[in-house]
C-alpha atoms as a PDB file:
ATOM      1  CA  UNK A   1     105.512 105.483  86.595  1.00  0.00           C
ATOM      2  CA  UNK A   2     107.153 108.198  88.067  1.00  0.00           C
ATOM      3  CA  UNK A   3     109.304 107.938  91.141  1.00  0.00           C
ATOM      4  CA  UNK A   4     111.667 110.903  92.958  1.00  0.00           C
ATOM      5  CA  UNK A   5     114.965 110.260  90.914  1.00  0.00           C
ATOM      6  CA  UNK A   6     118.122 111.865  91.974  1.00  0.00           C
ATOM      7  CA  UNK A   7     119.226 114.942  90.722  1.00  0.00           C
ATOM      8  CA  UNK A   8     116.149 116.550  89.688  1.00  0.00           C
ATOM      9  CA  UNK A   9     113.608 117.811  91.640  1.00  0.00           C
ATOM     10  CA  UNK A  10     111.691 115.924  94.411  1.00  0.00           C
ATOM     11  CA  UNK A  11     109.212 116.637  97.648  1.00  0.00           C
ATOM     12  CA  UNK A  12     111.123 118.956 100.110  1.00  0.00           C
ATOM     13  CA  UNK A  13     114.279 119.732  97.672  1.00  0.00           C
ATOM     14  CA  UNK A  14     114.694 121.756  94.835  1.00  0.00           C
ATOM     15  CA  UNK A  15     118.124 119.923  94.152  1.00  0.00           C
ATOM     16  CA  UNK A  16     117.155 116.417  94.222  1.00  0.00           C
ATOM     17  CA  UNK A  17     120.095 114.978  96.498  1.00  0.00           C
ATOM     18  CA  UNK A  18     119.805 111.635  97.195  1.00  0.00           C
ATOM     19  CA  UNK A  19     118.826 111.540 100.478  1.00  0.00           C
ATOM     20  CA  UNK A  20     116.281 113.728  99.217  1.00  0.00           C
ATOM     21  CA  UNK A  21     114.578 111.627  96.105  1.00  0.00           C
ATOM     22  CA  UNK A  22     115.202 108.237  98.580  1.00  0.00           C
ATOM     23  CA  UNK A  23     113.222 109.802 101.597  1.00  0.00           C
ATOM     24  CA  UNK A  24     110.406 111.412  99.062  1.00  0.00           C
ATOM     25  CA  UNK A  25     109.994 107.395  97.581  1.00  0.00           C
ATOM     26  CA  UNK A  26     109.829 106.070 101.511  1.00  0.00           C
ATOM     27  CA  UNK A  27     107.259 109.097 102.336  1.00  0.00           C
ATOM     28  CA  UNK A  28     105.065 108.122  99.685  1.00  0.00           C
ATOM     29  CA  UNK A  29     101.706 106.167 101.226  1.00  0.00           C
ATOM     30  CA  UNK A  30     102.404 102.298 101.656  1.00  0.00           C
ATOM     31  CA  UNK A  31     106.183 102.265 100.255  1.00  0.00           C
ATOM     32  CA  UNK A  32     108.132 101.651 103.727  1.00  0.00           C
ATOM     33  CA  UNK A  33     105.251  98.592 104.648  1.00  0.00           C
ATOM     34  CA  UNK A  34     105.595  97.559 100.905  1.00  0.00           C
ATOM     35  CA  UNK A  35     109.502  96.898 101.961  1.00  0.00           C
ATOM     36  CA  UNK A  36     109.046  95.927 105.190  1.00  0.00           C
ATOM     37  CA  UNK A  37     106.770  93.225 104.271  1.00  0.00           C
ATOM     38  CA  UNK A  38     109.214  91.938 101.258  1.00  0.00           C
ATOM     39  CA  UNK A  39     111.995  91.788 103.624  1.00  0.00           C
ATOM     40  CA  UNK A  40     111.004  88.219 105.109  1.00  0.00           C
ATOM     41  CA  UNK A  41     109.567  87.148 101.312  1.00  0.00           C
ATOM     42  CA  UNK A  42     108.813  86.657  98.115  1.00  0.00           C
ATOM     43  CA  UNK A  43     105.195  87.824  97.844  1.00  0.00           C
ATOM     44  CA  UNK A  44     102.450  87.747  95.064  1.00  0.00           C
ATOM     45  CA  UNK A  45     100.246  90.026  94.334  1.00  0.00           C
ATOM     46  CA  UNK A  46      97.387  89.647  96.764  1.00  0.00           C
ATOM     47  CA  UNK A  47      99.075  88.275  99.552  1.00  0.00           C
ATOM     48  CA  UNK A  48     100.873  91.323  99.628  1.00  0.00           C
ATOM     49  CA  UNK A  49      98.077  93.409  99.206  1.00  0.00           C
ATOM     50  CA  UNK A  50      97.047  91.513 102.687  1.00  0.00           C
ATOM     51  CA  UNK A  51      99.758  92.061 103.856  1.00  0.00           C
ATOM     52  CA  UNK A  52     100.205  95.274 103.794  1.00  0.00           C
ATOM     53  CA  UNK A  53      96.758  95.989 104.172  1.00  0.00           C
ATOM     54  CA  UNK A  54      96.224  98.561 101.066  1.00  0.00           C
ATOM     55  CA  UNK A  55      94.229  98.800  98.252  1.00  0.00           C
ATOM     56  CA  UNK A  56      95.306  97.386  94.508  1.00  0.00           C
ATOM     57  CA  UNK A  57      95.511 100.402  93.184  1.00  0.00           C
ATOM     58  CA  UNK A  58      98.116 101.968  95.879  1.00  0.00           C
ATOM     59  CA  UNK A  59      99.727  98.645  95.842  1.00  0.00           C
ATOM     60  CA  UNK A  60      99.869  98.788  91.924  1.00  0.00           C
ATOM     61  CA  UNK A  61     101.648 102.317  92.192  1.00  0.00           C
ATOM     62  CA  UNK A  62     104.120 101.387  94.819  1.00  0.00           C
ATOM     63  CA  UNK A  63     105.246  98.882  93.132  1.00  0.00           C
ATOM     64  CA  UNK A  64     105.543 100.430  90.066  1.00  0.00           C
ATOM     65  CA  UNK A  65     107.764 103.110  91.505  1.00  0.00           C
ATOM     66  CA  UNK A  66     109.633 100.641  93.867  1.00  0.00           C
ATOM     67  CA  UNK A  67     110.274  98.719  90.544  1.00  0.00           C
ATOM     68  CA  UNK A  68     111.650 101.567  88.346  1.00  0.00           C
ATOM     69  CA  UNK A  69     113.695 102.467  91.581  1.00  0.00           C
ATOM     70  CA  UNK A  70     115.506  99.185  91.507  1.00  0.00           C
ATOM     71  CA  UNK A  71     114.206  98.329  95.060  1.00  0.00           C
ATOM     72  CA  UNK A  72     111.785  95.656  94.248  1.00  0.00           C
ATOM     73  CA  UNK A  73     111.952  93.041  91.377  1.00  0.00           C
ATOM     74  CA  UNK A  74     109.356  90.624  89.957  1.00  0.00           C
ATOM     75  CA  UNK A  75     110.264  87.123  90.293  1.00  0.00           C
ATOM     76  CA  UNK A  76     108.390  83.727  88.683  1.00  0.00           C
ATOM     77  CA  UNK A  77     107.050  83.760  91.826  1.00  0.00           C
ATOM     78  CA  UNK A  78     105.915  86.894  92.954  1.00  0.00           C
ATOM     79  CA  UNK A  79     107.757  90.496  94.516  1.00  0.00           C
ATOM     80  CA  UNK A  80     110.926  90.198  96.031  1.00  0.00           C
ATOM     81  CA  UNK A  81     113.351  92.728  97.240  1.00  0.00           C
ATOM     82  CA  UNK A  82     116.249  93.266  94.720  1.00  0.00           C
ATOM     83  CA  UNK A  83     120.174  93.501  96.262  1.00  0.00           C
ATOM     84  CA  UNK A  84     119.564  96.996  96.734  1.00  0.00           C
ATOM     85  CA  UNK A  85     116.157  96.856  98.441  1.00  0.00           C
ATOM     86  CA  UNK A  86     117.520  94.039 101.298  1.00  0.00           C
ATOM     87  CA  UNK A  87     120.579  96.388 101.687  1.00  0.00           C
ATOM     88  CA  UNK A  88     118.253  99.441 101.795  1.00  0.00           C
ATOM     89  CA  UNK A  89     115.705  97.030 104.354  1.00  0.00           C
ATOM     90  CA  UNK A  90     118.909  96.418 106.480  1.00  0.00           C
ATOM     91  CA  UNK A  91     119.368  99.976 107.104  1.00  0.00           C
ATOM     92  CA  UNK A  92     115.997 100.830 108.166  1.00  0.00           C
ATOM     93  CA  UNK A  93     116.036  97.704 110.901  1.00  0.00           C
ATOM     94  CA  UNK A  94     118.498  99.960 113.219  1.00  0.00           C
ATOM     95  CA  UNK A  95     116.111 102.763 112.353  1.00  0.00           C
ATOM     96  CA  UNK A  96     113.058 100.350 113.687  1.00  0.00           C
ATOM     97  CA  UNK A  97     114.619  99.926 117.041  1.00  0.00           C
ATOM     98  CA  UNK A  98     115.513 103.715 117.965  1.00  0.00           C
ATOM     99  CA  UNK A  99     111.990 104.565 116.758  1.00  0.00           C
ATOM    100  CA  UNK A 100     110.947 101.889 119.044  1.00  0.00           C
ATOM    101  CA  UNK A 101     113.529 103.067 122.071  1.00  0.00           C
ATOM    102  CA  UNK A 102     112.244 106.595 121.318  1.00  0.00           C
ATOM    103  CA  UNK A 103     108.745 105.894 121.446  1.00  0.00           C
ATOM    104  CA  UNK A 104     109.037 104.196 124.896  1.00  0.00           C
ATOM    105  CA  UNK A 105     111.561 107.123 126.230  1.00  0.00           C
ATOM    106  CA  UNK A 106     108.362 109.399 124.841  1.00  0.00           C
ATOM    107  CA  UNK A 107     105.763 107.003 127.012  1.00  0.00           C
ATOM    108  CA  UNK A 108     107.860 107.571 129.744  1.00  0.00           C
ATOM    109  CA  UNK A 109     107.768 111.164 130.077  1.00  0.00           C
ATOM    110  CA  UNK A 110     111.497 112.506 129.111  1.00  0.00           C
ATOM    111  CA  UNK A 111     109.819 115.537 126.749  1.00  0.00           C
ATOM    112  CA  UNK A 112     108.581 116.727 130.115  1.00  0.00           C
ATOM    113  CA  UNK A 113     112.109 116.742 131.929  1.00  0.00           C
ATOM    114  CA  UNK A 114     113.986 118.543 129.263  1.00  0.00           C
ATOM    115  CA  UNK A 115     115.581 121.777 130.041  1.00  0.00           C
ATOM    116  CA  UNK A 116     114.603 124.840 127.742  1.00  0.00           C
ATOM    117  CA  UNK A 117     116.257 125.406 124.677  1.00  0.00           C
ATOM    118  CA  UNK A 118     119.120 128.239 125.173  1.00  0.00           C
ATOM    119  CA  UNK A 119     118.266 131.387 124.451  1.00  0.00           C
END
């Protein structure tokens, strides 16, 4: 498998910070539901194909590269998230809610009420 390491190269950076390789791994089709879907438990195979509605061949990948990133870990009985995948799942719940405070500030108009940029 190959999965955006840091350092070298990766979608949108020629550098490969961190940041960088992590937010390449998350863009990546089915990654962030593979996570958010671990977060409450340890999953097998085809429940968390259900789960995450995808197909097992994305769901194969993903978890091959989630794997080799250290996020995910297969247990006796099934996919869990590793330390570093609940810590990296804690950061993206404060992330959840602004999306979700954003999304309602967008519903209720605010883009229309801002003033123009400066020129």
């Amino acid at each position: 498998m190959i999965f955006p390491k840091p350092g070298g190269p990766v979608r949108g950076s020629k550098t490969g910070r961190p940041v960088m390789a992590l937010l390449d791994l998350l863009g990546r089709r089915m990654c962030l539901r593979i996570l958010w879907e671990l977060q409450e438990a340890t999953l097998r195979f085809r429940p968390l194909q259900e789960a995450a509605e995808t197909n097992p061949n994305v769901l194969n990948t993903r978890l091959g590269e989630l794997r080799e990133a250290g996020l995910v870990a297969l247990a006796p009985d099934g996919y869990q998230l590793t330390s570093a995948g609940r810590d990296l799942a804690a950061l993206l719940l404060p992330l959840n809610r602004w999306a979700d405070d954003w999304a309602d500030d967008w519903a209720e108009g605010w883009a229309e009420t801002l003033p123009p940029p400066p020129s």
